[in-house]
N, C-alpha and C. Protein backbone atom coordinates (compact mmCIF):
# COMPACT_ATOMS: atom_id res chain seq x y z
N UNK A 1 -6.82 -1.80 -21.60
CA UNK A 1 -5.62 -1.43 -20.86
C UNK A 1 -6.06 -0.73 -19.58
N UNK A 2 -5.11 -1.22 -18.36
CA UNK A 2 -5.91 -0.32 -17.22
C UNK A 2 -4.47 1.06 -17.13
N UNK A 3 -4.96 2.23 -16.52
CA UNK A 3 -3.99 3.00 -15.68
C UNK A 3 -2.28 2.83 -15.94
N UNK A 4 -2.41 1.76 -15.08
CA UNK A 4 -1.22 0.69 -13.75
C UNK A 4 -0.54 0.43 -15.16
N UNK A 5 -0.54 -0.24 -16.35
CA UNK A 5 -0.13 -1.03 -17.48
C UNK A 5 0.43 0.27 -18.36
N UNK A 6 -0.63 1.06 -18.33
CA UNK A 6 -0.17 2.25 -19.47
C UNK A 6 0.72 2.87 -18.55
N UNK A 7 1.33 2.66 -17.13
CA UNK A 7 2.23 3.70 -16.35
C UNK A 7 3.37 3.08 -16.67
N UNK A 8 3.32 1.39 -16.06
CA UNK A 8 4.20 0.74 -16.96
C UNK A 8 5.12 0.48 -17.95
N UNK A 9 4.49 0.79 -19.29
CA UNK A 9 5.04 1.08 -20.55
C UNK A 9 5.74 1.91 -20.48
N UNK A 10 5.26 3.21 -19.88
CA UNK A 10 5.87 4.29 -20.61
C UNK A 10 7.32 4.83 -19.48
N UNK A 11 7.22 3.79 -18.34
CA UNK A 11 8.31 4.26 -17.31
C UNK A 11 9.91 3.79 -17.50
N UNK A 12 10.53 4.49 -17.93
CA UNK A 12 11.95 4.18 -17.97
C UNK A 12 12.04 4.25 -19.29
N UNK A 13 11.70 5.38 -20.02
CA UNK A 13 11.88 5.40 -21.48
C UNK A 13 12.79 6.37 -21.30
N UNK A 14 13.95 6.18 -21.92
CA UNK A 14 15.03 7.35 -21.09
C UNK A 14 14.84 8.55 -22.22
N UNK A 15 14.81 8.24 -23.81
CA UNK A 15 14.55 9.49 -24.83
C UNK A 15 12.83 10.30 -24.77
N UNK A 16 13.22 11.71 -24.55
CA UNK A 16 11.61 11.99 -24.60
C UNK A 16 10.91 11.84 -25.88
N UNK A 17 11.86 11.85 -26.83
CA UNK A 17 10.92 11.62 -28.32
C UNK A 17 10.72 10.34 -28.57
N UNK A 18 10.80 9.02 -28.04
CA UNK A 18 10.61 7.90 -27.89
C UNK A 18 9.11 7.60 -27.06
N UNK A 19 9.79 8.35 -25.79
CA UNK A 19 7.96 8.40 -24.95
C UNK A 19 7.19 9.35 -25.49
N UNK A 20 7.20 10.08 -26.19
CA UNK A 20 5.95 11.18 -26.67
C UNK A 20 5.25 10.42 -27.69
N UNK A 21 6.47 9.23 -28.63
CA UNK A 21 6.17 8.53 -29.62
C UNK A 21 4.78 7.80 -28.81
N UNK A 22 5.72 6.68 -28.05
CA UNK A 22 4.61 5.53 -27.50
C UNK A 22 3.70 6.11 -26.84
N UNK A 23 3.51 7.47 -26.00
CA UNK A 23 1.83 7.33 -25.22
C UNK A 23 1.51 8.07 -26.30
N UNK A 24 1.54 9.01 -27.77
CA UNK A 24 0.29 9.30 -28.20
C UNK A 24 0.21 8.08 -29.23
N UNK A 25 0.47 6.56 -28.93
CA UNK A 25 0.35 5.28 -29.64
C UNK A 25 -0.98 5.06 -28.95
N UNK A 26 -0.04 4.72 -27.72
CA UNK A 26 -1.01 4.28 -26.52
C UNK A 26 -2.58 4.98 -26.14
N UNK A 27 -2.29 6.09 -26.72
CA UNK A 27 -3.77 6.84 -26.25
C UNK A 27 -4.75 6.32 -27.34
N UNK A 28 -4.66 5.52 -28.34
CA UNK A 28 -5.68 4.96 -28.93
C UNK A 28 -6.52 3.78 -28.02
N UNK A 29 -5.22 3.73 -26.90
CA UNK A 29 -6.49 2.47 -25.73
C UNK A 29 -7.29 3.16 -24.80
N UNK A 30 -8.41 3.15 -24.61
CA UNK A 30 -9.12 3.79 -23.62
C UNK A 30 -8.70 3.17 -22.52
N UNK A 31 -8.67 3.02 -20.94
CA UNK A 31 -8.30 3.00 -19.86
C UNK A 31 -9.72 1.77 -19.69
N UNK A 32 -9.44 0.53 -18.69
CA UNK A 32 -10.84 0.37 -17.94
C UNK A 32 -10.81 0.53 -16.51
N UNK A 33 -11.81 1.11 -16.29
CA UNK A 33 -12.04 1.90 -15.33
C UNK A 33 -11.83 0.76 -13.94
N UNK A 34 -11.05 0.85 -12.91
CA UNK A 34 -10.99 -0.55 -11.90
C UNK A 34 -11.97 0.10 -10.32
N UNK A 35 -12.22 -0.57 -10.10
CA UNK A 35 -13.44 -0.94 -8.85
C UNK A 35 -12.44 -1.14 -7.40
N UNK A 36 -13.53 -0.58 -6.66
CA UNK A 36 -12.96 -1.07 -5.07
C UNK A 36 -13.26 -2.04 -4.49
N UNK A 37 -14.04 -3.22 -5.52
CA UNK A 37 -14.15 -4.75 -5.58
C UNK A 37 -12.85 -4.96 -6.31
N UNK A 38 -12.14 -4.72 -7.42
CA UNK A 38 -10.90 -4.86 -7.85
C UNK A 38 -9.97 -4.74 -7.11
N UNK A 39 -9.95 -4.22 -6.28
CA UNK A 39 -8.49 -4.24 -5.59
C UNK A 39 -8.85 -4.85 -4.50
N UNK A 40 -10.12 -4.81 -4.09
CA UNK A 40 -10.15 -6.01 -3.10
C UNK A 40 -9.89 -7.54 -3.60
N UNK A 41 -10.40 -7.89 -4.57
CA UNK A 41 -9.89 -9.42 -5.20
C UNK A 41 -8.72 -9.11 -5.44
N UNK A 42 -7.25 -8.00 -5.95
CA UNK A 42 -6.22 -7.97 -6.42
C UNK A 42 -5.50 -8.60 -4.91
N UNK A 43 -5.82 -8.18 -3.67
CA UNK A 43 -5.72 -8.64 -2.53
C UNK A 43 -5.77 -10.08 -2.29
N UNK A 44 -7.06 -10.17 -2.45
CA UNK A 44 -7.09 -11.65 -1.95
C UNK A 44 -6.44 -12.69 -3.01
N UNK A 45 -5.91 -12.35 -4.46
CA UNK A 45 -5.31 -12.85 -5.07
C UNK A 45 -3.66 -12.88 -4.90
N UNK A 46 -3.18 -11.88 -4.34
CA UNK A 46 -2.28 -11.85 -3.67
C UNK A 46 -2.02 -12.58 -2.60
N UNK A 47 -2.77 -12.76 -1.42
CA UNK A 47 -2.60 -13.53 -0.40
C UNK A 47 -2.67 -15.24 -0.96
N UNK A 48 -3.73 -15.60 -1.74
CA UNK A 48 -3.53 -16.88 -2.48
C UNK A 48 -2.56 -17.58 -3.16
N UNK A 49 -1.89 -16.35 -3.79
CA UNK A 49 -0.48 -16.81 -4.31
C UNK A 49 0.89 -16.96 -2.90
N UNK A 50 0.06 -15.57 -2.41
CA UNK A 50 1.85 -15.74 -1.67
C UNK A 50 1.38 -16.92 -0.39
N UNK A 51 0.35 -17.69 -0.52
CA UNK A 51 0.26 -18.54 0.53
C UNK A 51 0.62 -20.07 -0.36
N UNK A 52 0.33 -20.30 -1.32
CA UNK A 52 1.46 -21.47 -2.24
C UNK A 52 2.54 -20.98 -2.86
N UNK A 53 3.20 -19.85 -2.24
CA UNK A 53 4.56 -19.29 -2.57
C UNK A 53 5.17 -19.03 -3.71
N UNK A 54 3.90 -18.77 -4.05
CA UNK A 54 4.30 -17.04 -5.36
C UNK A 54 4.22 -16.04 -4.94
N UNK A 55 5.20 -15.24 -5.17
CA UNK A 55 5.52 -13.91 -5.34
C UNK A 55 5.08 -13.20 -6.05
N UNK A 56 4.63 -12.32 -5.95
CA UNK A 56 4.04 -10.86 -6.73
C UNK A 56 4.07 -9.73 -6.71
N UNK A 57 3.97 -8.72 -7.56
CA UNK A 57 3.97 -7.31 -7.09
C UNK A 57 2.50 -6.91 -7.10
N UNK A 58 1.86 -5.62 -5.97
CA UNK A 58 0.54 -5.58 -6.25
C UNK A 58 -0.24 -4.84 -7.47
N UNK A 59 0.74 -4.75 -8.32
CA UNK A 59 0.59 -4.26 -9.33
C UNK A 59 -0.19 -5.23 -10.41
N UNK A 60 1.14 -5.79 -10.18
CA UNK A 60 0.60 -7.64 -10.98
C UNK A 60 -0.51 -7.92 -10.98
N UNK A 61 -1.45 -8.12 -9.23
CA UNK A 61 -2.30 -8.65 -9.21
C UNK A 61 -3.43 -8.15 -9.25
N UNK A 62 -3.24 -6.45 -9.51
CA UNK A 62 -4.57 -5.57 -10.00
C UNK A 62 -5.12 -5.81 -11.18
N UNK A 63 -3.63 -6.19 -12.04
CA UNK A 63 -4.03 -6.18 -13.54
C UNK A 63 -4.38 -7.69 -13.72
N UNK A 64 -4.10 -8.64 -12.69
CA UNK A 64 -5.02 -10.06 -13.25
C UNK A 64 -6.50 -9.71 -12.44
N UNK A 65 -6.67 -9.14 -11.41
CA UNK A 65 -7.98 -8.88 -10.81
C UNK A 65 -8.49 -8.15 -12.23
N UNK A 66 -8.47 -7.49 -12.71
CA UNK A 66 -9.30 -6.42 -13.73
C UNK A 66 -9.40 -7.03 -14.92
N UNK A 67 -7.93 -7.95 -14.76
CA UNK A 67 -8.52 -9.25 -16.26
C UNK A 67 -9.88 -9.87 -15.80
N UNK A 68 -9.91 -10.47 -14.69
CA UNK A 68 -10.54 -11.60 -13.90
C UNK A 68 -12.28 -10.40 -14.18
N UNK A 69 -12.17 -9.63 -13.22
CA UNK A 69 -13.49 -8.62 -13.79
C UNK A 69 -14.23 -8.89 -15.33
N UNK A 70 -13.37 -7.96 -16.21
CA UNK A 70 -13.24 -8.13 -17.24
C UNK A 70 -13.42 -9.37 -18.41
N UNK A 71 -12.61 -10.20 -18.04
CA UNK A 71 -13.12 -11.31 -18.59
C UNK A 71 -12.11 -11.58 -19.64
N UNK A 72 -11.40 -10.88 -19.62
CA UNK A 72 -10.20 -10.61 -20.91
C UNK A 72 -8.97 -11.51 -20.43
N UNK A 73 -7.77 -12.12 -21.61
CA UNK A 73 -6.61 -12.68 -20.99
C UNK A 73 -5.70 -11.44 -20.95
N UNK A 74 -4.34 -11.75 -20.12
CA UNK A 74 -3.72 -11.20 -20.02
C UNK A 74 -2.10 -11.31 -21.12
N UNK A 75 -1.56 -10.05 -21.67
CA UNK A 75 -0.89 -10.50 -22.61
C UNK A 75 0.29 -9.95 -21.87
N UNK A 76 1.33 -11.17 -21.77
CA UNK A 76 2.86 -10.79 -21.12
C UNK A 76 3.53 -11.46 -21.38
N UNK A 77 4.74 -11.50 -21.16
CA UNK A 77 6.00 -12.11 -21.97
C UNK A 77 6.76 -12.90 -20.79
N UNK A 78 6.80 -12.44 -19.66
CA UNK A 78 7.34 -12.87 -18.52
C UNK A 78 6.73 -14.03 -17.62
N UNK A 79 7.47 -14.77 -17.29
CA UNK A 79 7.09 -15.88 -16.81
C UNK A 79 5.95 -15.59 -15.50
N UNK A 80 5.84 -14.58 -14.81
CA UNK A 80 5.66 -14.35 -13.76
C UNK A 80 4.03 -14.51 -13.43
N UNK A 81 3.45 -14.09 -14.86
CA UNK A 81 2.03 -14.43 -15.08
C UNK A 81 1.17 -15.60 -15.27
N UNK A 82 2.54 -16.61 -15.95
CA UNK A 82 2.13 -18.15 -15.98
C UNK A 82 2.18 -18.54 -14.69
N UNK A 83 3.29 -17.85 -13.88
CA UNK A 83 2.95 -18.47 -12.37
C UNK A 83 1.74 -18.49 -11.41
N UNK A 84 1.36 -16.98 -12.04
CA UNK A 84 0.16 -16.49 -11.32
C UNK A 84 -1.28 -17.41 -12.02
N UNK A 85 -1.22 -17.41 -12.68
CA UNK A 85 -2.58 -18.54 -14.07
C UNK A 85 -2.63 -19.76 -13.71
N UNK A 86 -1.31 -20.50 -13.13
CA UNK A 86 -1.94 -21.58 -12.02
C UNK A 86 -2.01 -22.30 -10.83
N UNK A 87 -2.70 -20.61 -9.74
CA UNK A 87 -3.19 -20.42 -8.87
C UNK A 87 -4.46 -19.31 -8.96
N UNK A 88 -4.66 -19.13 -10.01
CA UNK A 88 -5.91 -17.87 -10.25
C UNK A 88 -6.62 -17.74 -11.27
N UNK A 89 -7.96 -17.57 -11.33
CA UNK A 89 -8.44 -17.74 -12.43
C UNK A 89 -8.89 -16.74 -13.75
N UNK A 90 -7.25 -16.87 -14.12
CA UNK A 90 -7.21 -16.12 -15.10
C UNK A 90 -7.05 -16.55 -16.56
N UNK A 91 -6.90 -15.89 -17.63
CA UNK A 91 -6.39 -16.29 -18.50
C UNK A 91 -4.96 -15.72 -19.27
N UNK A 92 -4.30 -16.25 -19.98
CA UNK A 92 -3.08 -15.61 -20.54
C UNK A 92 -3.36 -15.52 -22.28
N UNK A 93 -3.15 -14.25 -22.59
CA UNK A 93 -3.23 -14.11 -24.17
C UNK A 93 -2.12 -15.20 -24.66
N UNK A 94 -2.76 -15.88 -25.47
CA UNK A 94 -1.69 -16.85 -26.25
C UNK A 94 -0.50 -15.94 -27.25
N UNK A 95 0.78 -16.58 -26.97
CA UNK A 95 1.79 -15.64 -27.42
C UNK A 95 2.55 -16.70 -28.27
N UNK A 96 2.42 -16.87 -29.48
CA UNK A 96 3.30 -17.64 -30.54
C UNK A 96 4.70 -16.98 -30.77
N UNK A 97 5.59 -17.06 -30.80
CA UNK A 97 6.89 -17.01 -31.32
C UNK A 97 7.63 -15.49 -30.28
N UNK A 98 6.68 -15.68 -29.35
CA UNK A 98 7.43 -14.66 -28.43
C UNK A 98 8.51 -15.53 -28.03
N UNK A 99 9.79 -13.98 -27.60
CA UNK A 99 11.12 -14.14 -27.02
C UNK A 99 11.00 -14.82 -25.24
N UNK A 100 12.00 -15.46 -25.02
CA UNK A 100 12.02 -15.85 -23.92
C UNK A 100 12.33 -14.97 -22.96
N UNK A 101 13.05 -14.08 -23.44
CA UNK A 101 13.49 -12.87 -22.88
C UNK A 101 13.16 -11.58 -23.79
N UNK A 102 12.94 -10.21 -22.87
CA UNK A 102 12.81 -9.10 -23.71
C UNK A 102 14.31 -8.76 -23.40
């Protein structure tokens, strides 16, 4: 899990005993540590998409840069990552019987 993902989760949890629940869940993931080669590829992965006209947030494309580092797929529910997977060389955690919607 990087930072950016664990800020993610835990933003817009409106009960505090709900978020106290999930980050001392979450603190069983250690953090990986991202590079100032990482956000330089989160960049140029950005410009690649938004030049065959995908859209992204640069959030998005830190956490496929740090997959891409890493070597790991990425696990998400939202379409937005399949968009990004083919224009970038990433991978997507395979998701069986996930919702189409959260």
């Amino acid at each position: 899990m990087t930072g950016v993902i664990r800020q993610e989760i835990l933003s817009g949890i409106k009960h505090q005993q709900q978020y106290d629940n999930l980050r001392e869940r979450l603190r069983a993931f250690d953090d990986l540590a991202t590079t100032q080669q990482d956000h330089e590829v989160a960049a140029e992965m950005f410009n690649m998409c938004r030049n065959q006209g995908v859209q992204g947030s640069h959030i998005d494309f830190l956490i496929c840069a740090v997959a891409y580092h890493y070597d790991i797929p990425i696990f998400a529910v939202d379409g937005d990552f399949i968009q990004y997977a083919s224009h970038l060389p990433i991978r997507l955690y395979p998701i069986d019987n996930a919702p189409d919607r959260l």
